[in-house]
PDB file of N, CA and C in Angstrom:
ATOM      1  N   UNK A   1       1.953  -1.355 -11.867  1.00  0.00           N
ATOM      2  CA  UNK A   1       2.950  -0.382 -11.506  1.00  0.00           C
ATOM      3  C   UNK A   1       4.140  -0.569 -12.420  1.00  0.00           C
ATOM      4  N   UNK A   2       4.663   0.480 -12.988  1.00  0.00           N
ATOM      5  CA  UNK A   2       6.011   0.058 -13.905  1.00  0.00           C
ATOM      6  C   UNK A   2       6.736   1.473 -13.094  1.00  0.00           C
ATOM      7  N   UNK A   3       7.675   1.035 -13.607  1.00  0.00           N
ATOM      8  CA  UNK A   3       9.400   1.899 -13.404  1.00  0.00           C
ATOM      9  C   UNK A   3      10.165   0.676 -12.120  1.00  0.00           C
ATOM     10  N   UNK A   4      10.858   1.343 -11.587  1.00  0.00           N
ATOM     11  CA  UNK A   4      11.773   0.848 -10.421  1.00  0.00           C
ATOM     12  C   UNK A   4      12.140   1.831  -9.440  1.00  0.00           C
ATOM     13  N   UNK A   5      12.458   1.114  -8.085  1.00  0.00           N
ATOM     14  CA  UNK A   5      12.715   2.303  -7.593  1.00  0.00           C
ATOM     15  C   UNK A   5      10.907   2.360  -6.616  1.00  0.00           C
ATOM     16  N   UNK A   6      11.723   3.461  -6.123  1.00  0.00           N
ATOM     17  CA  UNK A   6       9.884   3.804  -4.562  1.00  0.00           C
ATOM     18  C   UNK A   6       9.060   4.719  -5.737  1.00  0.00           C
ATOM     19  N   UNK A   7       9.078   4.936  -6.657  1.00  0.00           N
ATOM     20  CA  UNK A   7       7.887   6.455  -7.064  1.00  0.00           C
ATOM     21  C   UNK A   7       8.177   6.757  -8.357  1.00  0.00           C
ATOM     22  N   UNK A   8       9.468   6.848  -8.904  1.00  0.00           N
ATOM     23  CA  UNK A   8      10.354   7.128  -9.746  1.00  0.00           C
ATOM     24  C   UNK A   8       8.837   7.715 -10.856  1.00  0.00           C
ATOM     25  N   UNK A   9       9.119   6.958 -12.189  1.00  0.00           N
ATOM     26  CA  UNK A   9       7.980   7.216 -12.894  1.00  0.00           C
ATOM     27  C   UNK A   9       6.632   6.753 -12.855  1.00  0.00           C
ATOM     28  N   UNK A  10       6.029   6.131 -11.840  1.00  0.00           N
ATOM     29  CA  UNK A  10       4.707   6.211 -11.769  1.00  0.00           C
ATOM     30  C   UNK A  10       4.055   7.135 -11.502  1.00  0.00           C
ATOM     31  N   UNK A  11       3.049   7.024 -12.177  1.00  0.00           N
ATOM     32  CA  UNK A  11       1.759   8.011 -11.829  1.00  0.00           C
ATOM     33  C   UNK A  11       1.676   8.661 -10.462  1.00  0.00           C
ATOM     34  N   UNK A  12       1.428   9.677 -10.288  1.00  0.00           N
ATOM     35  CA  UNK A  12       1.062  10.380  -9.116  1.00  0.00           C
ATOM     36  C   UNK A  12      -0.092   9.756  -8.500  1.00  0.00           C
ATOM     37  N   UNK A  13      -0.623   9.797  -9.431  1.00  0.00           N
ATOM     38  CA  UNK A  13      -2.427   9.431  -8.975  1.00  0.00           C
ATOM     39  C   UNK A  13      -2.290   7.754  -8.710  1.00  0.00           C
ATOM     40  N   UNK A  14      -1.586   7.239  -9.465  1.00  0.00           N
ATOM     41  CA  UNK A  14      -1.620   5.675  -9.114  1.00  0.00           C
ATOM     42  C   UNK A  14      -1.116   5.641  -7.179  1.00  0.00           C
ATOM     43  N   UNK A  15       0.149   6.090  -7.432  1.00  0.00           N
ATOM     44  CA  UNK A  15       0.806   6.296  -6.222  1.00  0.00           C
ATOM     45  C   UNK A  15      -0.079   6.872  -5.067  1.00  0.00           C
ATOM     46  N   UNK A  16      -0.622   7.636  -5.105  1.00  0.00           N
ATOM     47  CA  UNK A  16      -1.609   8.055  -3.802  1.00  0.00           C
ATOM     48  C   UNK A  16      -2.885   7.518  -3.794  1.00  0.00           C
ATOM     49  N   UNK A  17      -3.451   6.717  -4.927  1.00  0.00           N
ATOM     50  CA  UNK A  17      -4.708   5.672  -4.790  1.00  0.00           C
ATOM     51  C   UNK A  17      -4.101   4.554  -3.772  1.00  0.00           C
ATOM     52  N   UNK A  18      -3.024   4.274  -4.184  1.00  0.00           N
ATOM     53  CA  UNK A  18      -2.219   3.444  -3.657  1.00  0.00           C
ATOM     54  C   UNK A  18      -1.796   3.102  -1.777  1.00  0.00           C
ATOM     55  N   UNK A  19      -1.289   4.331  -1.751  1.00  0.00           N
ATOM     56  CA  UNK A  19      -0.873   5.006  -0.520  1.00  0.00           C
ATOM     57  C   UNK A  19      -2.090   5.067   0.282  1.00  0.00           C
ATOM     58  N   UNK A  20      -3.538   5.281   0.157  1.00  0.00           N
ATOM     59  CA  UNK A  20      -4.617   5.442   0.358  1.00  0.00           C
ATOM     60  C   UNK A  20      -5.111   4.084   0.661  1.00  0.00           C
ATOM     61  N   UNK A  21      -5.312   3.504  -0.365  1.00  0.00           N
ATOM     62  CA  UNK A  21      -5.829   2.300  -0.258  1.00  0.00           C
ATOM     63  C   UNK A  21      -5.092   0.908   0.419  1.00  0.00           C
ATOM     64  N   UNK A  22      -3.879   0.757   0.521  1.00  0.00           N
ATOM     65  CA  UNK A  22      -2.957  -0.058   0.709  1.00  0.00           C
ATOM     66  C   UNK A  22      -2.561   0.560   2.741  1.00  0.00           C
ATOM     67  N   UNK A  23      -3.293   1.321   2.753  1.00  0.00           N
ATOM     68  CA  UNK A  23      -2.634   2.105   4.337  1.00  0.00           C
ATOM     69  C   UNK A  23      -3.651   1.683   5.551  1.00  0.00           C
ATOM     70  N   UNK A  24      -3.487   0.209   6.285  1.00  0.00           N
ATOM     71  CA  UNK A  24      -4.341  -0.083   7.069  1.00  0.00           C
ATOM     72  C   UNK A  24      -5.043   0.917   8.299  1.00  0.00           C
ATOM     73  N   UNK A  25      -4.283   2.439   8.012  1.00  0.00           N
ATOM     74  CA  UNK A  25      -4.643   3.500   9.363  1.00  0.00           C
ATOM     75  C   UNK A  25      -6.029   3.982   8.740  1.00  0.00           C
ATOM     76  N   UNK A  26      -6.299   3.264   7.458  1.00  0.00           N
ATOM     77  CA  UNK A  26      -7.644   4.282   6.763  1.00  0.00           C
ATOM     78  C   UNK A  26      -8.634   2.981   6.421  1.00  0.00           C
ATOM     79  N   UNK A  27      -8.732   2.014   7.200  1.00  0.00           N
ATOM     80  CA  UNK A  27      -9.664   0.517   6.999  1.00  0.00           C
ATOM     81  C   UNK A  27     -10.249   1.006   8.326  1.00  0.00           C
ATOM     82  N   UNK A  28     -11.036   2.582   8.585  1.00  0.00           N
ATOM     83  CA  UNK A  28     -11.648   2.542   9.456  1.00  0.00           C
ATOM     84  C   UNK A  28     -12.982   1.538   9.873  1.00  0.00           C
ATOM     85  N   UNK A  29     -13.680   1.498  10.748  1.00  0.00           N
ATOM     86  CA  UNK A  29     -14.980   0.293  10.868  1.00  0.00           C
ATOM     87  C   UNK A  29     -14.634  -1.172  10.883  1.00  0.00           C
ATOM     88  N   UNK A  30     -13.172  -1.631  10.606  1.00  0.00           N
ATOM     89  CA  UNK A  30     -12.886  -3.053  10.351  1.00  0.00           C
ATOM     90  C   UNK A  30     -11.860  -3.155  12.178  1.00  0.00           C
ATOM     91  N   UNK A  31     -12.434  -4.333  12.320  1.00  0.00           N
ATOM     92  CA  UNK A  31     -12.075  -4.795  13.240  1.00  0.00           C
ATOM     93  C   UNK A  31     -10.295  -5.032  13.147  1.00  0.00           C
ATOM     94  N   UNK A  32      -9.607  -5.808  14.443  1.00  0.00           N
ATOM     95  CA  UNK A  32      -7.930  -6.210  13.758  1.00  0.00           C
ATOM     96  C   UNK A  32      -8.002  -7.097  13.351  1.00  0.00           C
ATOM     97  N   UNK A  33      -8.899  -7.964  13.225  1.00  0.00           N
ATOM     98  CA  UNK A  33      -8.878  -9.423  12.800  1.00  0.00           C
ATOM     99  C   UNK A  33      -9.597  -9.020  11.113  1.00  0.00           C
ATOM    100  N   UNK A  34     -10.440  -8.101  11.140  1.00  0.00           N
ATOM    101  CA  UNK A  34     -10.720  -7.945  10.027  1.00  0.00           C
ATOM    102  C   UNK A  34      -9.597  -7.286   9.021  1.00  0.00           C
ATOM    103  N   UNK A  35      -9.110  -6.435   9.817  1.00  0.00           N
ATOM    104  CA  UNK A  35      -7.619  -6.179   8.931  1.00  0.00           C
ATOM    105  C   UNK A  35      -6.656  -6.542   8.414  1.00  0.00           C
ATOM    106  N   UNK A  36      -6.371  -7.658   9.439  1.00  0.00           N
ATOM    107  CA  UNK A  36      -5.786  -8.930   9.702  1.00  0.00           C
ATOM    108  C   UNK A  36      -6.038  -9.807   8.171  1.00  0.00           C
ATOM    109  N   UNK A  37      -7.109 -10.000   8.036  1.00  0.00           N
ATOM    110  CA  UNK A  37      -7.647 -10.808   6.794  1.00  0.00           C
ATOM    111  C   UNK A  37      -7.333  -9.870   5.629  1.00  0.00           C
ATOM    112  N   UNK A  38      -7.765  -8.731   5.544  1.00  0.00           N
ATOM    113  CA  UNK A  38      -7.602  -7.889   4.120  1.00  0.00           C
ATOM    114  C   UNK A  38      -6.224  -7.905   3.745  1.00  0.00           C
ATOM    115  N   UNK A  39      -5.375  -7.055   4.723  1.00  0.00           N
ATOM    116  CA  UNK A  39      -3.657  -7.760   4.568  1.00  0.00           C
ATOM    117  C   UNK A  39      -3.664  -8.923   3.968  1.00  0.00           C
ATOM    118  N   UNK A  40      -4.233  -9.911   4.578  1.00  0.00           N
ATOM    119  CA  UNK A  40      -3.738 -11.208   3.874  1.00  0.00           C
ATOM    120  C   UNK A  40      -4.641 -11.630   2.632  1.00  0.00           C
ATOM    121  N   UNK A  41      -5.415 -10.842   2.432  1.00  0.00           N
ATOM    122  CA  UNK A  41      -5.984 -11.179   0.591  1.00  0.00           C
ATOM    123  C   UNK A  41      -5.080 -10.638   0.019  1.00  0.00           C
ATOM    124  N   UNK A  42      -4.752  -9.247   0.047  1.00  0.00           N
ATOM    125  CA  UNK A  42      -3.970  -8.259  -0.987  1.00  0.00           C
ATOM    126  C   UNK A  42      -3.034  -9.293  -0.570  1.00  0.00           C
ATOM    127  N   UNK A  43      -1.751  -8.995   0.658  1.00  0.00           N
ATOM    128  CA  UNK A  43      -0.685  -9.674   0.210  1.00  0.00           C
ATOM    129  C   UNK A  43      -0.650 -10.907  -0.832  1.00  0.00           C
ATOM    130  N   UNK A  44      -1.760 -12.052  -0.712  1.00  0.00           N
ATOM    131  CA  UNK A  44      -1.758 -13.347  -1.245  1.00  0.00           C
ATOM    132  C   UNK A  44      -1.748 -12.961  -2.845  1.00  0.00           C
ATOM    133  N   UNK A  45      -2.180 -11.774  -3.297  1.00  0.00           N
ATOM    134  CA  UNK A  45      -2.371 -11.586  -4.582  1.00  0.00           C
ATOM    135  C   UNK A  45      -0.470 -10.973  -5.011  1.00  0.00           C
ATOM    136  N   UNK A  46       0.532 -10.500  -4.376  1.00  0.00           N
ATOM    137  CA  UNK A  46       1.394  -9.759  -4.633  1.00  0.00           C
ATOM    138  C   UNK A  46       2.618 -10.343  -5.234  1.00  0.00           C
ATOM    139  N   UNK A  47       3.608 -10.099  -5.260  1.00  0.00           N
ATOM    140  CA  UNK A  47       4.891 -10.946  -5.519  1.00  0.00           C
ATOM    141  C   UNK A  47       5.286  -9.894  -4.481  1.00  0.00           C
ATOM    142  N   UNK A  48       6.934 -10.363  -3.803  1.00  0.00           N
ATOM    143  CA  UNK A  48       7.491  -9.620  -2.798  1.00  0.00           C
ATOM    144  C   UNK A  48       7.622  -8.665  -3.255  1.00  0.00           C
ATOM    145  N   UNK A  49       8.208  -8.429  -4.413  1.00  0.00           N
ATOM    146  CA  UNK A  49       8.624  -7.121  -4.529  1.00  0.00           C
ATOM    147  C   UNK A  49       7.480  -5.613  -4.459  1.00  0.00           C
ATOM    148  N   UNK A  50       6.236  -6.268  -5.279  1.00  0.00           N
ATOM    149  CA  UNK A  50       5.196  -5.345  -5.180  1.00  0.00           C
ATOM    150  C   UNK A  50       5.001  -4.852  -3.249  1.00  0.00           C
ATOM    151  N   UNK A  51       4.876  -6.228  -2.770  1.00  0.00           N
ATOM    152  CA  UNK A  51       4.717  -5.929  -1.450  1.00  0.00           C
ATOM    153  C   UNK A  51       5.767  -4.685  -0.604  1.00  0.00           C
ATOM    154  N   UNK A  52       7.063  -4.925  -1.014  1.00  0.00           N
ATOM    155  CA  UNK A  52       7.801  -4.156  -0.550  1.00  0.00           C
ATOM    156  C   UNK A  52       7.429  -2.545  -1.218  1.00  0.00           C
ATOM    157  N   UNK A  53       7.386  -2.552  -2.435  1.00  0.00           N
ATOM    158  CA  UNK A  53       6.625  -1.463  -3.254  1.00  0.00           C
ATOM    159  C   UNK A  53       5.780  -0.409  -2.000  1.00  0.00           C
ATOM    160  N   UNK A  54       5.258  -1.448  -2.660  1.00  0.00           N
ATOM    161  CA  UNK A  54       3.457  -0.769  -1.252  1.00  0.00           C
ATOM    162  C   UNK A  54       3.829  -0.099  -0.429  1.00  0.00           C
ATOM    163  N   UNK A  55       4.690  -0.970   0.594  1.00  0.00           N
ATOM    164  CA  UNK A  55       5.217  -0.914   1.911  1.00  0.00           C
ATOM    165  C   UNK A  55       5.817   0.704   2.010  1.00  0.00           C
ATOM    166  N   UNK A  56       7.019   0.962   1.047  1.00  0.00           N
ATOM    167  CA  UNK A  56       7.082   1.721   1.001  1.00  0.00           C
ATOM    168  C   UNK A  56       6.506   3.171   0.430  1.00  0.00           C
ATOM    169  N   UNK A  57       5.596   3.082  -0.465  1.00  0.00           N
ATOM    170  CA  UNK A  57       4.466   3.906  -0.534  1.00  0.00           C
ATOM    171  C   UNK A  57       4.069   4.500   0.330  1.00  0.00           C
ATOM    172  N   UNK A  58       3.021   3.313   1.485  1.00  0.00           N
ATOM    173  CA  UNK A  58       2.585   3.691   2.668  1.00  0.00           C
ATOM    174  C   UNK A  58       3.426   4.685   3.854  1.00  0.00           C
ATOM    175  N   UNK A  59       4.623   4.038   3.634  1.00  0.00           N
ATOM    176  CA  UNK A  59       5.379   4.444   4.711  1.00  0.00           C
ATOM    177  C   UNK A  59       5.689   5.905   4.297  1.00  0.00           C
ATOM    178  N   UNK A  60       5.842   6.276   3.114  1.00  0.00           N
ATOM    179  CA  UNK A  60       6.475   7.773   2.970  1.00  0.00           C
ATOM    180  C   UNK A  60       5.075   8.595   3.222  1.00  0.00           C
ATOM    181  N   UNK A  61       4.246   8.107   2.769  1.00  0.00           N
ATOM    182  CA  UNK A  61       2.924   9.141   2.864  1.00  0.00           C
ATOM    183  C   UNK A  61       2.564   8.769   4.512  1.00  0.00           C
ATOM    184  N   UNK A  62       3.138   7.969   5.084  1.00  0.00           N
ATOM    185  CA  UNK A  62       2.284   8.091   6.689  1.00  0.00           C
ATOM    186  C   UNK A  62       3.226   9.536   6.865  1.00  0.00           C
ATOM    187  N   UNK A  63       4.916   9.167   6.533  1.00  0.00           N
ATOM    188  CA  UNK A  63       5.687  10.333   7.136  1.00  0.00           C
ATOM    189  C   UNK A  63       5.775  11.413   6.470  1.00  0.00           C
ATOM    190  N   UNK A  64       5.430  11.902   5.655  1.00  0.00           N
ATOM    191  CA  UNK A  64       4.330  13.545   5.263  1.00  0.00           C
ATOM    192  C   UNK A  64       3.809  13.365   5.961  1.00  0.00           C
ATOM    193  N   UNK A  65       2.802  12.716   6.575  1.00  0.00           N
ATOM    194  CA  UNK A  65       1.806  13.272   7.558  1.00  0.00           C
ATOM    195  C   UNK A  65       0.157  13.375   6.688  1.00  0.00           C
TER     196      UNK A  65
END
């Protein structure tokens, strides 16, 4: 991910692979404990800031709807 900032100049398409993939409401078939664990691979791979990144990714595309 490059730029700064929630969206600024990244990719569209990065950003909603992102939003998609990073959004535990769409890890349908996985248990909470199994979710539980995937959270904690990705996070273990992140630095905070990416994490916060994400975070907010997710969060604007839950609120579009």
């Amino acid at each position: 991910m490059t730029g700064s900032g929630q969206g600024g100049d990244r990719d569209p398409y990065v950003v909603a692979a992102i939003g998609e993939v990073a959004n535990p409401d769409n890890w349908r078939g996985l248990t909470d404990a199994q979710k539980a664990d995937l959270q904690a691979e990705i996070d273990a791979g992140l630095t905070p800031a990416q994490r916060r990144t994400i975070a907010a990714i997710v969060e604007r595309r839950r609120s579009r709807g």
